[in-house]
Protein backbone atom coordinates (compact mmCIF):
# COMPACT_ATOMS: atom_id res chain seq x y z
CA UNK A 1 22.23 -30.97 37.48
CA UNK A 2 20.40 -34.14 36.31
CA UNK A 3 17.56 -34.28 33.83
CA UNK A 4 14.57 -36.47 34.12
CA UNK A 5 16.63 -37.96 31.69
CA UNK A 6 19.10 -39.21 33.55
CA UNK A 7 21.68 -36.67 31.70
CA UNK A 8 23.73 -33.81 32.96
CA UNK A 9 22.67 -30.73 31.82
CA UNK A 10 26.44 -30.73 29.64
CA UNK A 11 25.37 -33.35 28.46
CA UNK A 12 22.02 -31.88 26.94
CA UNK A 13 23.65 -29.16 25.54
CA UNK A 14 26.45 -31.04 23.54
CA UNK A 15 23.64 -33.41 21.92
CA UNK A 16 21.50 -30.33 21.44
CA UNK A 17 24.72 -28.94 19.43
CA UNK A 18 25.67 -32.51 17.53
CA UNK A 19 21.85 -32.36 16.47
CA UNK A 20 21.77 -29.30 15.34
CA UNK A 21 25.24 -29.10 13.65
CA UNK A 22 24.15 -32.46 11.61
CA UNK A 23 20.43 -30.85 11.04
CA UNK A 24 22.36 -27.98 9.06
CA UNK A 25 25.08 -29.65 7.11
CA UNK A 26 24.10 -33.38 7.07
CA UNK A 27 27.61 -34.36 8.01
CA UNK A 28 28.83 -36.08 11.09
CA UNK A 29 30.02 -34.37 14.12
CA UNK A 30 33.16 -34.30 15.55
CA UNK A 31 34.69 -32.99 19.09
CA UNK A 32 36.22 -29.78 17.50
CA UNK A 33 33.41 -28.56 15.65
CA UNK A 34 30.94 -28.73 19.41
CA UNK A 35 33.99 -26.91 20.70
CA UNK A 36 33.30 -24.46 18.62
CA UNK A 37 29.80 -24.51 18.29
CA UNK A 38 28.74 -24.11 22.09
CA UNK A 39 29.44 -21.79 24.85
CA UNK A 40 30.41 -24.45 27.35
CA UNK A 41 34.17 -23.65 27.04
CA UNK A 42 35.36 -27.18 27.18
CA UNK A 43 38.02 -28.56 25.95
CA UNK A 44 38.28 -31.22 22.98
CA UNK A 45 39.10 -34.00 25.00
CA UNK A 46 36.24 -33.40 27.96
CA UNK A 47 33.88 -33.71 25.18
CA UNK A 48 35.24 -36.56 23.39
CA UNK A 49 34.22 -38.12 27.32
CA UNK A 50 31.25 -36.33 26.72
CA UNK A 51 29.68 -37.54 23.47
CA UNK A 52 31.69 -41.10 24.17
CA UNK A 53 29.12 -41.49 27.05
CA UNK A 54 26.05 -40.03 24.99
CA UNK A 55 27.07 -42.99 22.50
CA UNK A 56 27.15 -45.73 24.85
CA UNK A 57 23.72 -44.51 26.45
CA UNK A 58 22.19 -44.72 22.48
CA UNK A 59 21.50 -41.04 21.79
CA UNK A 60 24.67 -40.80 19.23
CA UNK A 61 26.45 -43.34 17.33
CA UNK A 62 29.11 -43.81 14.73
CA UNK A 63 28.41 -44.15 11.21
CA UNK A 64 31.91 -45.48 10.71
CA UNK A 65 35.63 -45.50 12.56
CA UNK A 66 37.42 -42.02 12.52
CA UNK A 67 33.94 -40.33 11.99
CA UNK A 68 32.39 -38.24 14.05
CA UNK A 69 28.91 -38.70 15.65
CA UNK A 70 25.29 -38.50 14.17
CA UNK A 71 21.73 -38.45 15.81
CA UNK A 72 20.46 -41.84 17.08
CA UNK A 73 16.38 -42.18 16.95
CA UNK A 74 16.81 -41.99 20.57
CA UNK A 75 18.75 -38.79 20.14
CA UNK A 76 15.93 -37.70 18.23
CA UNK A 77 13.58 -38.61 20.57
CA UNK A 78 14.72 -36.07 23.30
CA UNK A 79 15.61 -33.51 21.14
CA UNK A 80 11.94 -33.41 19.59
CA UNK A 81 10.37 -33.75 23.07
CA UNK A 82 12.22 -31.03 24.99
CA UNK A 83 12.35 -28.93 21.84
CA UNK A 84 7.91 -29.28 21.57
CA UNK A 85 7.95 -29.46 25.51
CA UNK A 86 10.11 -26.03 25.23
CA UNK A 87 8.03 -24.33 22.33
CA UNK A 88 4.67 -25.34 24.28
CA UNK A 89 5.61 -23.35 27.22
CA UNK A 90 6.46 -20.14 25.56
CA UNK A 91 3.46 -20.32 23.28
CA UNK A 92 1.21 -20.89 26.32
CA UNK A 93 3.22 -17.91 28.29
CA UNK A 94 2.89 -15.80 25.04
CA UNK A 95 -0.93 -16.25 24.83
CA UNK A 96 -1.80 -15.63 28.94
CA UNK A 97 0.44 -12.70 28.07
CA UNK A 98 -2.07 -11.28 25.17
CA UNK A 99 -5.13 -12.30 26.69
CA UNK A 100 -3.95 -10.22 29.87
CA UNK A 101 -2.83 -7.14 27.79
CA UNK A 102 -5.80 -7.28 25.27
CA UNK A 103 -8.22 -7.26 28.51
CA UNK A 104 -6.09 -3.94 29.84
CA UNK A 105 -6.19 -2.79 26.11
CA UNK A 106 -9.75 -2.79 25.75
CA UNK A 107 -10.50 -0.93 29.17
CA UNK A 108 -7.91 1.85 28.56
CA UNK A 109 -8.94 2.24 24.96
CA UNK A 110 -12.88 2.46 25.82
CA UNK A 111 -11.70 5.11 28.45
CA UNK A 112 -9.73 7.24 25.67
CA UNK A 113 -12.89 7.27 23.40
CA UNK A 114 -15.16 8.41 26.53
CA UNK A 115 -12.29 11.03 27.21
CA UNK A 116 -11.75 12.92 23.96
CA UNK A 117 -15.85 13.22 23.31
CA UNK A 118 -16.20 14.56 26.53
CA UNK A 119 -13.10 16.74 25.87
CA UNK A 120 -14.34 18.21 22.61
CA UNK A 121 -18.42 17.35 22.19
CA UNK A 122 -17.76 15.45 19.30
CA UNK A 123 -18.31 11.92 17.89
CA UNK A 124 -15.08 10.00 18.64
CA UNK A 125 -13.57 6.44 17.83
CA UNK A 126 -10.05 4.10 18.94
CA UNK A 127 -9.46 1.44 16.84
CA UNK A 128 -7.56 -1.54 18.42
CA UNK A 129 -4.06 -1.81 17.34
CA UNK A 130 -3.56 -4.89 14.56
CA UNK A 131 -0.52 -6.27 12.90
CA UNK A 132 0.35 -3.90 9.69
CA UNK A 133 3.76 -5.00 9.28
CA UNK A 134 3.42 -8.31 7.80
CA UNK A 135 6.33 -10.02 9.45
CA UNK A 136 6.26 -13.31 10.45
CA UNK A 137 8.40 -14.25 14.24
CA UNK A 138 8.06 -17.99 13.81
CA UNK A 139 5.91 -21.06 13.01
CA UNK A 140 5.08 -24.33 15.20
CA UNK A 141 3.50 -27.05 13.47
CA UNK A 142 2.10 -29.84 15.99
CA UNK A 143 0.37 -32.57 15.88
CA UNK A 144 -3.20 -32.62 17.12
CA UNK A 145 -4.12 -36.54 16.24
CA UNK A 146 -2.93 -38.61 13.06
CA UNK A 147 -5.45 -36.57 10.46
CA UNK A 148 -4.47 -32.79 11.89
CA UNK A 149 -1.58 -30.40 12.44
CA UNK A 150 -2.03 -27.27 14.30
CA UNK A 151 -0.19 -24.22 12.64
CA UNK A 152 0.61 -21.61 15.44
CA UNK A 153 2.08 -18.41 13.63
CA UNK A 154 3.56 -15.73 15.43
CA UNK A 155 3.79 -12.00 13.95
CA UNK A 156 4.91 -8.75 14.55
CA UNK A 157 3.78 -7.56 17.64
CA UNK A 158 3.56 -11.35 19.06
CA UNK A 159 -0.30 -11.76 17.22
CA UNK A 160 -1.07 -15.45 17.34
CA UNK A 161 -2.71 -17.03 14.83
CA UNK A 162 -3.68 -20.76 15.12
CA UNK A 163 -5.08 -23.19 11.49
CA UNK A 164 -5.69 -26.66 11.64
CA UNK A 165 -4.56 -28.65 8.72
CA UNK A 166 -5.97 -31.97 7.61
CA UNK A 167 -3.70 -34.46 6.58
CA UNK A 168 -3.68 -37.92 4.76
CA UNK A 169 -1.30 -39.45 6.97
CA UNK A 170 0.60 -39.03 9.74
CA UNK A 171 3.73 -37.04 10.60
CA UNK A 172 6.83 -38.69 12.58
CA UNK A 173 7.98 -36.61 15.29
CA UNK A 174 11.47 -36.19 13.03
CA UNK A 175 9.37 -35.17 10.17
CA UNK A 176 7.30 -32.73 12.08
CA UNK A 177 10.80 -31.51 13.31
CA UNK A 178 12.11 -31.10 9.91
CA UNK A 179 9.09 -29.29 8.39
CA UNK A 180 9.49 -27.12 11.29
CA UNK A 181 13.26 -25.83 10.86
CA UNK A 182 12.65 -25.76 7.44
CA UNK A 183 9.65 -23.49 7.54
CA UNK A 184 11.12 -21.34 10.50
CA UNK A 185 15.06 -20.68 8.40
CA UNK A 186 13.13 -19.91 5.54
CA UNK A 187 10.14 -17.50 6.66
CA UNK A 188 11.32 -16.33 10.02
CA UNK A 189 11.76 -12.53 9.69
CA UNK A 190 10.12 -12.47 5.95
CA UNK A 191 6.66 -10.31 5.26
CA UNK A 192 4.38 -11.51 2.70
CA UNK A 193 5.27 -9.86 -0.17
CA UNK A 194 8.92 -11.65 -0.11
CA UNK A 195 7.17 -14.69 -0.24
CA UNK A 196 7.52 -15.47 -4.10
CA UNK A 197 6.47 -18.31 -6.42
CA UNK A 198 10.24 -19.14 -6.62
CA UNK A 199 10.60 -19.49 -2.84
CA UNK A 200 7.04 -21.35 -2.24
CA UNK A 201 8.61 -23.78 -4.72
CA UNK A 202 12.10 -24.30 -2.96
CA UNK A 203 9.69 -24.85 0.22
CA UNK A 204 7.85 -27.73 -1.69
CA UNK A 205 10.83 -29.41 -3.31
CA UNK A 206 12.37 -29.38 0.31
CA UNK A 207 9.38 -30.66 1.48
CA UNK A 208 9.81 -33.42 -0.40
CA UNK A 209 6.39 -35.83 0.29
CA UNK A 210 4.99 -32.95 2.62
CA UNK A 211 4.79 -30.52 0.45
CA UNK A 212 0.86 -29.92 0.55
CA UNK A 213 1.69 -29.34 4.16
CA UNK A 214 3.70 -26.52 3.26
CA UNK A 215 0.90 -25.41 1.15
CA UNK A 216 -1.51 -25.31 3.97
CA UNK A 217 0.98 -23.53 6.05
CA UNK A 218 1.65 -20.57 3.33
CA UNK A 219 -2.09 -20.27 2.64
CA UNK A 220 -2.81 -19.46 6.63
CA UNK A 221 0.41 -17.88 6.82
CA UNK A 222 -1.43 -15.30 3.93
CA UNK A 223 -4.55 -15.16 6.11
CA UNK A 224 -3.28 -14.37 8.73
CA UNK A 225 -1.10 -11.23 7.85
CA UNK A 226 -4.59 -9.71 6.21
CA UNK A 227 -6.00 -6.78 7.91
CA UNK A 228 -7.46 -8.00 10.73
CA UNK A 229 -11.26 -9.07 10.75
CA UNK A 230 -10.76 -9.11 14.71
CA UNK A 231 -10.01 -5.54 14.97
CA UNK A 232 -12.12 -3.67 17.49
CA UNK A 233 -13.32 -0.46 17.13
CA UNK A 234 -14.76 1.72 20.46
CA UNK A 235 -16.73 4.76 20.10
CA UNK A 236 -18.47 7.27 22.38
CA UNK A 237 -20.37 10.24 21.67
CA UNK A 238 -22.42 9.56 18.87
CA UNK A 239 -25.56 11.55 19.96
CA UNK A 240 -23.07 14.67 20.47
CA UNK A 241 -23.66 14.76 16.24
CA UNK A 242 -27.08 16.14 17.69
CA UNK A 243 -26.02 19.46 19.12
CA UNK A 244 -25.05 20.93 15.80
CA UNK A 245 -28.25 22.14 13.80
CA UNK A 246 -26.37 21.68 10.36
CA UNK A 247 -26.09 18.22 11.15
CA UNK A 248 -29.46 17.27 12.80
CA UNK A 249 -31.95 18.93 10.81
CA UNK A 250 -31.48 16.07 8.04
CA UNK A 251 -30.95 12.64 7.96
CA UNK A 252 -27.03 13.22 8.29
CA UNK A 253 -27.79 12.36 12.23
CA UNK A 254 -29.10 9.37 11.62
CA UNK A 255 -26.52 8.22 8.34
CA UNK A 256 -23.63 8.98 11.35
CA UNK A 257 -25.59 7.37 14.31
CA UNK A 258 -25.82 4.20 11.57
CA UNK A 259 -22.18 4.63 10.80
CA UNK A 260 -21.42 4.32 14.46
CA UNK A 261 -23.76 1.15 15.31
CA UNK A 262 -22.93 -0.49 12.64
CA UNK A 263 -18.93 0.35 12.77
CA UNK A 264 -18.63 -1.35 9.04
CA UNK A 265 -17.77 2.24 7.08
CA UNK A 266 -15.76 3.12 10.66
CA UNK A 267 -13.36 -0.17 9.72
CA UNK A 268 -12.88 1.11 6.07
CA UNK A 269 -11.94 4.54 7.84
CA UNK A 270 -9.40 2.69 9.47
CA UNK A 271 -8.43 0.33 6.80
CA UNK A 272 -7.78 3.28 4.75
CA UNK A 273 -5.53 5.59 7.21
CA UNK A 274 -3.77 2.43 8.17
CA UNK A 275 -3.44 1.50 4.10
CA UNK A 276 -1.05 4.75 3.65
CA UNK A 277 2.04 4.56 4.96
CA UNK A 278 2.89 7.91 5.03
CA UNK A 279 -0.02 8.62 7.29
CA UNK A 280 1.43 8.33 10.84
CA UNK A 281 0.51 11.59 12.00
CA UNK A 282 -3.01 13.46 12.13
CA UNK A 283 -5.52 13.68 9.21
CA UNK A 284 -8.22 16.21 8.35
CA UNK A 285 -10.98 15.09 6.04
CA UNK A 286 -13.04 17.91 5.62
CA UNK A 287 -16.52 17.09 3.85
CA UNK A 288 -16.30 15.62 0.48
CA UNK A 289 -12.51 14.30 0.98
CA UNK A 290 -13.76 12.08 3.82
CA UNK A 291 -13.28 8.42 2.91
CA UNK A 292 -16.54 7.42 4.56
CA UNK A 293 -19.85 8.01 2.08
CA UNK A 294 -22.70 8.73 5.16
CA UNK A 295 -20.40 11.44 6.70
CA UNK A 296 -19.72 13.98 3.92
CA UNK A 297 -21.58 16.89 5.94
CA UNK A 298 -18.59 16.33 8.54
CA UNK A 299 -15.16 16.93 9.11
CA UNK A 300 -13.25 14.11 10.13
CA UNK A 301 -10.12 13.72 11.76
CA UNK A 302 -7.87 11.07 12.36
CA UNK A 303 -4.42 10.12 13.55
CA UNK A 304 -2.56 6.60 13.79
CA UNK A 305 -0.46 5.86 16.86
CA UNK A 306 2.20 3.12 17.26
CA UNK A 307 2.90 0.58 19.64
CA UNK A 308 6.14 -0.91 17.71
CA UNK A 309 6.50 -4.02 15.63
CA UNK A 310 4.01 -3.11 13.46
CA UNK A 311 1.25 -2.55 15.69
CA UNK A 312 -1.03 0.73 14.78
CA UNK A 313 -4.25 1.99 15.54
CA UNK A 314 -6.30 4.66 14.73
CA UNK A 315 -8.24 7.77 16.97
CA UNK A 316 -10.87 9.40 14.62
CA UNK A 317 -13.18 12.63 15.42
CA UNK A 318 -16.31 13.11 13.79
CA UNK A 319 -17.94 16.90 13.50
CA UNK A 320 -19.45 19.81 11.74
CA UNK A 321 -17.39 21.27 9.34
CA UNK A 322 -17.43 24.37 11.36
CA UNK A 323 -15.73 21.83 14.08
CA UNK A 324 -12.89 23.95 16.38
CA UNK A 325 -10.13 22.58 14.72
CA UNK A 326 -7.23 23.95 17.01
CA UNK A 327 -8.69 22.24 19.98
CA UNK A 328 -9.64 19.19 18.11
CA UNK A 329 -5.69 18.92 17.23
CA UNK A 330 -4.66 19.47 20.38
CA UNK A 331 -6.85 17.08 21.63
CA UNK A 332 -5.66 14.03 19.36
CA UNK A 333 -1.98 14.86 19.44
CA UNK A 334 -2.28 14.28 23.37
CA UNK A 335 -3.96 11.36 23.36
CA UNK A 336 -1.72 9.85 20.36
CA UNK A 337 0.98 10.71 22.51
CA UNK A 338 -0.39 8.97 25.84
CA UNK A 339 -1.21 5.65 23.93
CA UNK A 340 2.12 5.78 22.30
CA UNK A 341 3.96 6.50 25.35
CA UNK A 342 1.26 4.36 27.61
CA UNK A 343 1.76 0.72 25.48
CA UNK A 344 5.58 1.43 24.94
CA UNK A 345 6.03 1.49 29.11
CA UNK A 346 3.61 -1.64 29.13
CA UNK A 347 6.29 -3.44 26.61
């Protein structure tokens, strides 16, 4: 098959592998090693036709007799343009995929909020799932005009984060290339705490000139892995706080109605459950031990569920003290098993 290239698709892949192979050891590339290197099992001498035909057409050439080939610009060219053309595709496939999910997220998890109060007249809450395990998938830097780079970094549980970086002038496509690769063999896999002040300065000497671009990147990189300012939380059932005299003879009512529009102490809740990592099955708070301040007349309980790669969220009751506490358990050990079971068959 012909690219719109004009090349074979053979041909693609062996000066996809003489790229690469001189990317990672800066040392020309001979017949033996693509032998080796790809899984076109060719022999020696049908690639020696091979890259003898990429080298008349200008994509590889011959720093010297006996030597084996390095990258032309040319070379360089189409590597950088399929590889962007490539990474643009699966980025844009990644994020349809997320928007589509987080739209089915936010119905279902509305639905379980509605469900439990119903289920057990209490005050109830589902936190959206966010990224808790701080790993980082991979990094694209791209070009948006000569003064910006876009930053798209992919983490655990395929969240995408996007920064735009100002800089003073610009990046070559080969650069942008090399930033890339270096950023992605360094970070790819890493969460933040591995990220040291011995590593961030490997990154910059690497870097070489671009090395406030690395900056950039490790400072969004670090924002991004926070706990989540976009995290959602759904509730139902507030006014149920009403049917339980101990509760709505003083202002407690009203502190937990506030708690509930306002959904501010509700994220600390969650920040806090999701903060230990030992707490990954159900927790009871029961009046003063609660973390939140306007609901120490209540009992409040709480349970994370998974969805793999780091992804939690958190289901939270809110009752008297007097609350049935066998049902109430039942209750959120079903639904944390639904979700868990629900968003692992929707992987």
């Amino acid at each position: 098959m012909i690219s719109e290239h004009g090349l074979s698709d053979r041909k693609l892949k062996i000066l996809h592998a003489v790229i690469q192979n001189y990317l990672e050891t800066g040392e020309p590339v001979g017949s033996r090693t693509i032998s080796k290197y790809t899984d076109l099992n060719l022999s020696s001498a049908t690639i020696r036709n091979e890259m003898a035909d990429l080298e008349e057409l200008g994509y590889i050439m011959q720093p010297h007799t006996s030597a084996g080939r390095i990258p032309s610009d040319k070379g360089y060219r189409l590597y950088v343009d399929m590889l962007m053309e490539e990474k643009e595709q699966e980025l844009g496939e990644l994020q349809e995929q997320m928007l589509d999910k987080a739209d089915r997220m936010e119905q279902l998890l509305k639905q379980a909020a509605r469900v439990l109060a119903s289920n057990t007249n209490y005050a109830t809450m589902v936190s959206t799932p966010m990224n808790h395990s701080n790993k980082i998938k991979f990094i694209q830097l791209s070009m948006v005009d000569d003064e910006q780079v876009i930053a798209v970094i992919v983490l655990g549980g395929n969240v995408i984060k996007n920064k735009i970086i100002r800089i003073e002038e610009p990046l070559s496509n080969e650069n942008l290339l090399k930033l890339n690769m270096l950023l992605n063999t360094t970070l790819n896999g890493m969460a933040i705490e591995e990220i040291n002040l011995g590593l961030i300065a490997r990154l910059k000497e690497q870097a070489g000139v671009h090395s406030g671009v690395v900056s950039d990147v490790l400072d969004a990189v670090a924002d991004a892995i926070q706990i989540d300012e976009d995290m959602q939380i759904y509730t139902s059932g507030a006014t149920n706080i009403f049917k339980y005299p101990e509760l709505s003879d003083n202002q407690s009512a009203q502190e937990i109605i506030n708690a509930f529009e306002e959904k501010q102490q509700l994220t600390e809740l969650v920040t806090q459950t999701l903060a230990k990592e030992e707490n990954t099955g159900i927790q009871v708070y029961i009046g003063n031990e609660t973390p939140v301040q306007n609901m120490k007349d209540c009992s409040v309980v709480t349970a994370t569920y998974e969805l793999g790669d780091g992804m939690k969220g958190t289901i939270g009751i809110i009752g008297p003290k007097r609350m049935d506490y066998e049902h109430v358990l039942k209750s959120m050990k079903r639904l944390q098993n639904e979700l868990d079971q629900m968003f692992h068959k929707k992987e």
